[in-house]
C-alpha atoms as a PDB file:
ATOM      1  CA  UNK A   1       0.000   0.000   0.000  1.00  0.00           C
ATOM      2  CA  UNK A   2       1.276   3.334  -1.031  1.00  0.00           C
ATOM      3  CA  UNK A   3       2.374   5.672   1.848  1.00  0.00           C
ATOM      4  CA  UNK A   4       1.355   9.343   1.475  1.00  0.00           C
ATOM      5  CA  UNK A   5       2.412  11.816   4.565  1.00  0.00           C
ATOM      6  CA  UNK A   6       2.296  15.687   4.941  1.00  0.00           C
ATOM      7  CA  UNK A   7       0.176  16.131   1.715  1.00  0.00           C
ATOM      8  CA  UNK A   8      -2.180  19.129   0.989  1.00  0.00           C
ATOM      9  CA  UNK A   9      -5.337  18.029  -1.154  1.00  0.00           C
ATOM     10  CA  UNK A  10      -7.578  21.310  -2.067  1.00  0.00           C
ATOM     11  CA  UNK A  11     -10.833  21.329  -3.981  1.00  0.00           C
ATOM     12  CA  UNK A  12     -10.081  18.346  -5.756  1.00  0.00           C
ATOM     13  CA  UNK A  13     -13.507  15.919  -6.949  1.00  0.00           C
ATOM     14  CA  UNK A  14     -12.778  12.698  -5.885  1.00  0.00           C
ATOM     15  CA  UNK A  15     -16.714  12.042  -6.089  1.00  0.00           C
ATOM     16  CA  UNK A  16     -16.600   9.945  -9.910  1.00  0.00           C
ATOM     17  CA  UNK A  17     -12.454   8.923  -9.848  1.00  0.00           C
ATOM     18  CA  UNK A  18     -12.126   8.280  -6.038  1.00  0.00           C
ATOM     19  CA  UNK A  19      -9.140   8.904  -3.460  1.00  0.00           C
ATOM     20  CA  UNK A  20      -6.219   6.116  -4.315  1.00  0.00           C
ATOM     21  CA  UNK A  21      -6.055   3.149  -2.208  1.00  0.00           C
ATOM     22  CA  UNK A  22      -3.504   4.662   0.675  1.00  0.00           C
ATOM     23  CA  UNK A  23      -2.318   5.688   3.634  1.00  0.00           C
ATOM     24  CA  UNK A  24      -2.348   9.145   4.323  1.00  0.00           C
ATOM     25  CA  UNK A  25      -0.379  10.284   7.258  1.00  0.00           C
ATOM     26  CA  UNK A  26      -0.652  13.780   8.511  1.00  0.00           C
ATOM     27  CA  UNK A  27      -2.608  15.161   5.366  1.00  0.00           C
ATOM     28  CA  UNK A  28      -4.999  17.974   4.600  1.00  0.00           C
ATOM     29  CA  UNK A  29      -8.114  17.815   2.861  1.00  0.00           C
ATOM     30  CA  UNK A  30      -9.609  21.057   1.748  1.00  0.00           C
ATOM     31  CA  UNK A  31     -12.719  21.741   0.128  1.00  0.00           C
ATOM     32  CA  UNK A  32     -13.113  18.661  -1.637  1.00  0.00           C
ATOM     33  CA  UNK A  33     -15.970  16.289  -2.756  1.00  0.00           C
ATOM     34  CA  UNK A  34     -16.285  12.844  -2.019  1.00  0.00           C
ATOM     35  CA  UNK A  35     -20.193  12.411  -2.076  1.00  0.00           C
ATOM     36  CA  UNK A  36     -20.947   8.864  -2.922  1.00  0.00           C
ATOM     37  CA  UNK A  37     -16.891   7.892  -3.222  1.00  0.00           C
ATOM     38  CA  UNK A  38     -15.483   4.519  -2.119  1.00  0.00           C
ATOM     39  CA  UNK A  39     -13.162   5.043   0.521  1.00  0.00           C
ATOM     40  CA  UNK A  40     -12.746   1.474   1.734  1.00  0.00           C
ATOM     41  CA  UNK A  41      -9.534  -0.250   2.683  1.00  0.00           C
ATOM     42  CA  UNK A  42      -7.816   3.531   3.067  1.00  0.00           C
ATOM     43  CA  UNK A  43      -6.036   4.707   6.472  1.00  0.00           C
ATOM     44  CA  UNK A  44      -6.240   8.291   7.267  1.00  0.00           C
ATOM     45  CA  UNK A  45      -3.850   8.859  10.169  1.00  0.00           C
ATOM     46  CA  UNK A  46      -3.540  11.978  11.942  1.00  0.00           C
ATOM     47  CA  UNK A  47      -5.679  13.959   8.843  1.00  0.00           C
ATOM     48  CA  UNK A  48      -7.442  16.965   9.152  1.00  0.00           C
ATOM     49  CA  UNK A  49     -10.926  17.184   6.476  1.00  0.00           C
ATOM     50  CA  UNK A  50     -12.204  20.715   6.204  1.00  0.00           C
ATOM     51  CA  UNK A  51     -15.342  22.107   3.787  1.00  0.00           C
ATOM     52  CA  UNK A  52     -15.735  18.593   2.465  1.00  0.00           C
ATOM     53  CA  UNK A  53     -18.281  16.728   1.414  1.00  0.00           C
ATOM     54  CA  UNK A  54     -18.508  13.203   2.581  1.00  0.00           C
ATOM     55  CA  UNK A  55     -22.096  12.050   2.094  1.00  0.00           C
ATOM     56  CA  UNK A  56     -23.042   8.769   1.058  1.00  0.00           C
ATOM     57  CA  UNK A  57     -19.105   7.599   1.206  1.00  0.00           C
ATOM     58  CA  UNK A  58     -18.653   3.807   1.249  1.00  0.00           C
ATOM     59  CA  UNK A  59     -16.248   2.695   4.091  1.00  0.00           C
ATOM     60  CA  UNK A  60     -15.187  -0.660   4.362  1.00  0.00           C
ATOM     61  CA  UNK A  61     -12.581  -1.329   6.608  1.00  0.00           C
ATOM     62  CA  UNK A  62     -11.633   2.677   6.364  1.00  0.00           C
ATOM     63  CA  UNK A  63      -9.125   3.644   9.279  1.00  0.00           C
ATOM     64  CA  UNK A  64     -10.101   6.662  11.113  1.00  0.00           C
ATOM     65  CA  UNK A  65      -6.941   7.426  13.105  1.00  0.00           C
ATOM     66  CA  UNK A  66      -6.847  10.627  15.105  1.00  0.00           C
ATOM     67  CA  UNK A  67      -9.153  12.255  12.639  1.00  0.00           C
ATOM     68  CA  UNK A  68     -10.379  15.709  12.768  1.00  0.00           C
ATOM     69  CA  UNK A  69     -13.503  16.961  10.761  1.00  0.00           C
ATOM     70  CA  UNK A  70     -13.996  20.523  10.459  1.00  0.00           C
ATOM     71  CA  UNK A  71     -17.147  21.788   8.348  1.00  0.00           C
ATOM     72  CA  UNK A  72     -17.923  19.488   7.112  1.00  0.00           C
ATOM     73  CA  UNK A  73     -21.027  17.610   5.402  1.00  0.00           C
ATOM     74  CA  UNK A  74     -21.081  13.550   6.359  1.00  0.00           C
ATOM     75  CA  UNK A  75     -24.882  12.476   5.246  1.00  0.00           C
ATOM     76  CA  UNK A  76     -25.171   9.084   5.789  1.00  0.00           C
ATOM     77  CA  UNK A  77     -22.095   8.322   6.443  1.00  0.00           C
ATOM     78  CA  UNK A  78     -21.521   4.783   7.973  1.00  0.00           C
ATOM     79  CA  UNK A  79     -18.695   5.189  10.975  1.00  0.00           C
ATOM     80  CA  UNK A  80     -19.948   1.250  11.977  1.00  0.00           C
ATOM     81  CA  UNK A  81     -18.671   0.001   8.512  1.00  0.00           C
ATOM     82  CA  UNK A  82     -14.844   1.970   9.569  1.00  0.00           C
ATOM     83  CA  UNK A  83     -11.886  -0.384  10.921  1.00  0.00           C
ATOM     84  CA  UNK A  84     -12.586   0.265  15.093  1.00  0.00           C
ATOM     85  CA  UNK A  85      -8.896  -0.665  15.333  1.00  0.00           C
ATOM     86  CA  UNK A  86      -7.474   3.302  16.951  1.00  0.00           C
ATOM     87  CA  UNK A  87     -11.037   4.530  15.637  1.00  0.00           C
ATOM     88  CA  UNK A  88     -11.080   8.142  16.738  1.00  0.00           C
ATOM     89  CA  UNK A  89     -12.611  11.251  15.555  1.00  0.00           C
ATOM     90  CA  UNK A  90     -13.621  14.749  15.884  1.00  0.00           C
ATOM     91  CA  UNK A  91     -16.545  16.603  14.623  1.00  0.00           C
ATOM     92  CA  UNK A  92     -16.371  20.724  14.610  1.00  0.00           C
ATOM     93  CA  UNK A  93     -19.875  22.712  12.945  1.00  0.00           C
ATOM     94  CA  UNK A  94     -20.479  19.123  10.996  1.00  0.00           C
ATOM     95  CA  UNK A  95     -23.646  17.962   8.879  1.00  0.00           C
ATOM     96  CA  UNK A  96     -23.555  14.529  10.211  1.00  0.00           C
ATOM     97  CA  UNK A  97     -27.394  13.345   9.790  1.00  0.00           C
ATOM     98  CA  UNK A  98     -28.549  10.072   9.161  1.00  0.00           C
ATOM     99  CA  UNK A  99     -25.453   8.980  10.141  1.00  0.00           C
ATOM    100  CA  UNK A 100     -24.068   6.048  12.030  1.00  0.00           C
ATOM    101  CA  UNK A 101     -22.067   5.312  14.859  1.00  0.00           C
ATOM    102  CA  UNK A 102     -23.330   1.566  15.796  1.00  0.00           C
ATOM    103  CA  UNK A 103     -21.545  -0.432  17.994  1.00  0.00           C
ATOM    104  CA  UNK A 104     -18.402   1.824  18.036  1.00  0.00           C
ATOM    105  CA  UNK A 105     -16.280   2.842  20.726  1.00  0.00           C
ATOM    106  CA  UNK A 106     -15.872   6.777  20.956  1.00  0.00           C
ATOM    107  CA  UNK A 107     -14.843   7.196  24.038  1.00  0.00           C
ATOM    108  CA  UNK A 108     -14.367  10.992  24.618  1.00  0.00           C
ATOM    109  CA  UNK A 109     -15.348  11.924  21.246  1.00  0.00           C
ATOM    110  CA  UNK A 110     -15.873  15.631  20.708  1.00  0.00           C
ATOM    111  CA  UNK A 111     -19.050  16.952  18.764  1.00  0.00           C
ATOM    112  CA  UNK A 112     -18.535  20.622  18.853  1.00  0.00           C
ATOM    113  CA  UNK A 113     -21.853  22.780  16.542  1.00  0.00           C
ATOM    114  CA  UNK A 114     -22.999  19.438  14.799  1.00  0.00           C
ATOM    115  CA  UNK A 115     -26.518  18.542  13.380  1.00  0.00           C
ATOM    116  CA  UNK A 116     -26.710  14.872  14.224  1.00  0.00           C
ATOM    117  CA  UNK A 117     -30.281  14.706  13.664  1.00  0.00           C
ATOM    118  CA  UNK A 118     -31.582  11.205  13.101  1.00  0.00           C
ATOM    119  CA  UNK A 119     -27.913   9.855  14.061  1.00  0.00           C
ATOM    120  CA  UNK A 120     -27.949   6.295  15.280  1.00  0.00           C
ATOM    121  CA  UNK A 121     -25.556   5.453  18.287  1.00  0.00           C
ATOM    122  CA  UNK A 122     -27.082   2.663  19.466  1.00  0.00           C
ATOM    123  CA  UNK A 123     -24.815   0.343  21.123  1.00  0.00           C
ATOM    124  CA  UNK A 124     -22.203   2.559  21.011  1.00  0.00           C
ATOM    125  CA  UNK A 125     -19.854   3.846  23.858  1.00  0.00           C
ATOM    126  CA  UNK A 126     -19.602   7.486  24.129  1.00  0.00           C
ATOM    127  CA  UNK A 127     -18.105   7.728  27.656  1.00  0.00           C
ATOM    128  CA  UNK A 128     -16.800  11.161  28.467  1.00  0.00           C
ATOM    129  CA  UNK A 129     -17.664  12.472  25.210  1.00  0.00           C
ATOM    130  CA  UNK A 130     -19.396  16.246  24.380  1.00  0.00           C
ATOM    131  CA  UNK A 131     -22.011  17.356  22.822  1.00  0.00           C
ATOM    132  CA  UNK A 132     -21.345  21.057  22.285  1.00  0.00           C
ATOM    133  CA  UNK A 133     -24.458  23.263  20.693  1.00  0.00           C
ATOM    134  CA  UNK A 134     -25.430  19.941  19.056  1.00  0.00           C
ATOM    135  CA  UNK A 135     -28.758  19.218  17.543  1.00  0.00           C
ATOM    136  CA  UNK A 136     -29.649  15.758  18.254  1.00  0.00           C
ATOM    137  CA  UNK A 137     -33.362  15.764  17.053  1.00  0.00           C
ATOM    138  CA  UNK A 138     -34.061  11.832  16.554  1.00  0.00           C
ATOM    139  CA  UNK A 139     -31.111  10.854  17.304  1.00  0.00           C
ATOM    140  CA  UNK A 140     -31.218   7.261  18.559  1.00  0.00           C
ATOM    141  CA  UNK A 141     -29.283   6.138  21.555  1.00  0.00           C
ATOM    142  CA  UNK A 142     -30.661   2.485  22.906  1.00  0.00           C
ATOM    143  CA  UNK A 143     -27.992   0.261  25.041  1.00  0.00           C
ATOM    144  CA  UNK A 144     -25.933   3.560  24.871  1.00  0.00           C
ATOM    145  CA  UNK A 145     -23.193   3.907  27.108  1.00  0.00           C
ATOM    146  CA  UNK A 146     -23.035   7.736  27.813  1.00  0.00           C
ATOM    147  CA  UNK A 147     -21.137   7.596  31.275  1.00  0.00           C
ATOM    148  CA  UNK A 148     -19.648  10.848  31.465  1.00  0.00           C
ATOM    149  CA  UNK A 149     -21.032  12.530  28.382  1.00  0.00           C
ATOM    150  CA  UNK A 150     -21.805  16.288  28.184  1.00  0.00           C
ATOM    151  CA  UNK A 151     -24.893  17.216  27.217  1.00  0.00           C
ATOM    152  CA  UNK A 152     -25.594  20.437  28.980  1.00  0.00           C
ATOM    153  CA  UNK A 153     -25.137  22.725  25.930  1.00  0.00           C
ATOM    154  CA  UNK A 154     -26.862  20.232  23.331  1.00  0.00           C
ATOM    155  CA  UNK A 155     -30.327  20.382  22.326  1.00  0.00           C
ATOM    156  CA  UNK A 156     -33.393  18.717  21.289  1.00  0.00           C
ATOM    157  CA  UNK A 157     -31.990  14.869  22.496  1.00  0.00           C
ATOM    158  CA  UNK A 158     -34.595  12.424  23.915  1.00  0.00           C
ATOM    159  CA  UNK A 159     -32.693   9.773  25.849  1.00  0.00           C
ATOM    160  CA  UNK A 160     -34.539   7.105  27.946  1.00  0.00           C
ATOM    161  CA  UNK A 161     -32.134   6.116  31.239  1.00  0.00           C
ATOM    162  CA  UNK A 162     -33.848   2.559  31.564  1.00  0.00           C
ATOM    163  CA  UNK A 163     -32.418   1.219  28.190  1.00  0.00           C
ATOM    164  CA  UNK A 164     -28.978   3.592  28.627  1.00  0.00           C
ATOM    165  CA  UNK A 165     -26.282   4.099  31.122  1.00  0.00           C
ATOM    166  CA  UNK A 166     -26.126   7.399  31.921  1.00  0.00           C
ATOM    167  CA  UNK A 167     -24.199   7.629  35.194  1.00  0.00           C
ATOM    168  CA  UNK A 168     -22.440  10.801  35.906  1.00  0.00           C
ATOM    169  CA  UNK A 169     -23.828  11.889  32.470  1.00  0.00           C
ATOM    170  CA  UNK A 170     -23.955  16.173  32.655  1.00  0.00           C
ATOM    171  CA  UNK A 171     -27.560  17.440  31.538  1.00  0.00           C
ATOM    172  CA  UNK A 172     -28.279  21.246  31.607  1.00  0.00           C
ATOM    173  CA  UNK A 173     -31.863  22.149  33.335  1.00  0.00           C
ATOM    174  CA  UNK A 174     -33.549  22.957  30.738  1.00  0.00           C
ATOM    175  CA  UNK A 175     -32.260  19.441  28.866  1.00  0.00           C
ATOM    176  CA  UNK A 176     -34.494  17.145  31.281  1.00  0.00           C
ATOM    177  CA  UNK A 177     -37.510  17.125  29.186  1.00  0.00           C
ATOM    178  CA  UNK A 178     -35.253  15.063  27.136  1.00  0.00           C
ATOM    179  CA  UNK A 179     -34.974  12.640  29.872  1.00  0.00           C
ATOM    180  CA  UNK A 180     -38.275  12.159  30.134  1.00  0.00           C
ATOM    181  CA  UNK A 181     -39.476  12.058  27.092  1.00  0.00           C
ATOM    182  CA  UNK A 182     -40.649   9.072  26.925  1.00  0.00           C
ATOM    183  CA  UNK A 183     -43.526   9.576  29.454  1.00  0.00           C
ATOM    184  CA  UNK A 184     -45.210  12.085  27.467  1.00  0.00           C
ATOM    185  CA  UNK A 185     -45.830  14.649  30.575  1.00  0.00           C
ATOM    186  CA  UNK A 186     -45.890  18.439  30.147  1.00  0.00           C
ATOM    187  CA  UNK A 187     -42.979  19.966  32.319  1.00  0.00           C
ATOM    188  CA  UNK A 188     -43.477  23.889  32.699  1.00  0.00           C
END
């Protein structure tokens, strides 16, 4: 596998040719399109993607290595189908709806300004991480490990603590309705 480090890519298309089989060490992506590219069996270590669009990207086996999103758009994407081996991420003012974070382990993940309406983290562990001015409208989270997580400045989550561990789990006031959901009472 080819071995590409310290590499600027800016507003290229890779949404009809795709990115080359690789891994990228320490590289910038800026600006560029990869709607509906196939991205499997490629390591990103240590990259940085910002403006790009990654909707609809196949992933198989993709390594996510100390990788930082910035502005980015992610529809659909499918972090479950990703290699979990080092699997980490950040998200800064992201589009990530409709995607999916099953099963994963993203421990102390931040989401900083993300719409992750309709996400799916079911099954997934997200101890210690934040949830910074998100919108998680429909966002699913069942057998959801959120020990630790920050949700004081999100908004619009509705989380049910029966069917997801939420111990020391930080909630805002005015982010218990979300808590309780469930029981369809009117709090005032």
């Amino acid at each position: 596998m080819e071995f590409i480090e310290n590499k600027t890519f800016n507003k290229e298309d890779y949404s009809l040719t795709g990115l080359p089989i690789a891994e990228y060490d320490n590289c910038t992506f800026t600006d560029c399109n990869f709607a509906n590219a196939n991205l499997s069996h490629i390591i990103f270590t240590e990259c940085v993607f910002s403006g790009c669009n990654l909707s609809m990207v196949t992933v198989k086996n993709t390594g996510l290595k100390d990788v930082e999103f910035n502005n980015c758009k992610l529809l659909g994407f499918n972090f479950n189908y990703c290699d979990p081996f080092l699997l980490t991420v950040s998200f800064n003012d992201c589009l990530l709806q409709l995607a999916s974070f099953y099963n994963l382990k993203l421990k102390n993940t931040k989401f900083l300004k993300c719409d992750l309406r309709d996400a799916d983290f079911t099954e997934a562990d997200l101890t210690g991480a934040s949830f910074n001015n998100c919108d998680l409208s429909k966002a699913i989270f069942q057998n959801t490990i959120l020990e630790k997580a920050d949700f004081r400045l999100a908004h619009n989550y509705s989380l049910d603590p029966e069917i997801n561990r939420l111990k020391k789990a930080k909630f805002s006031r005015e982010g218990i309705a979300g808590l309780l959901a469930k029981y369809n009472i009117d709090i005032e």
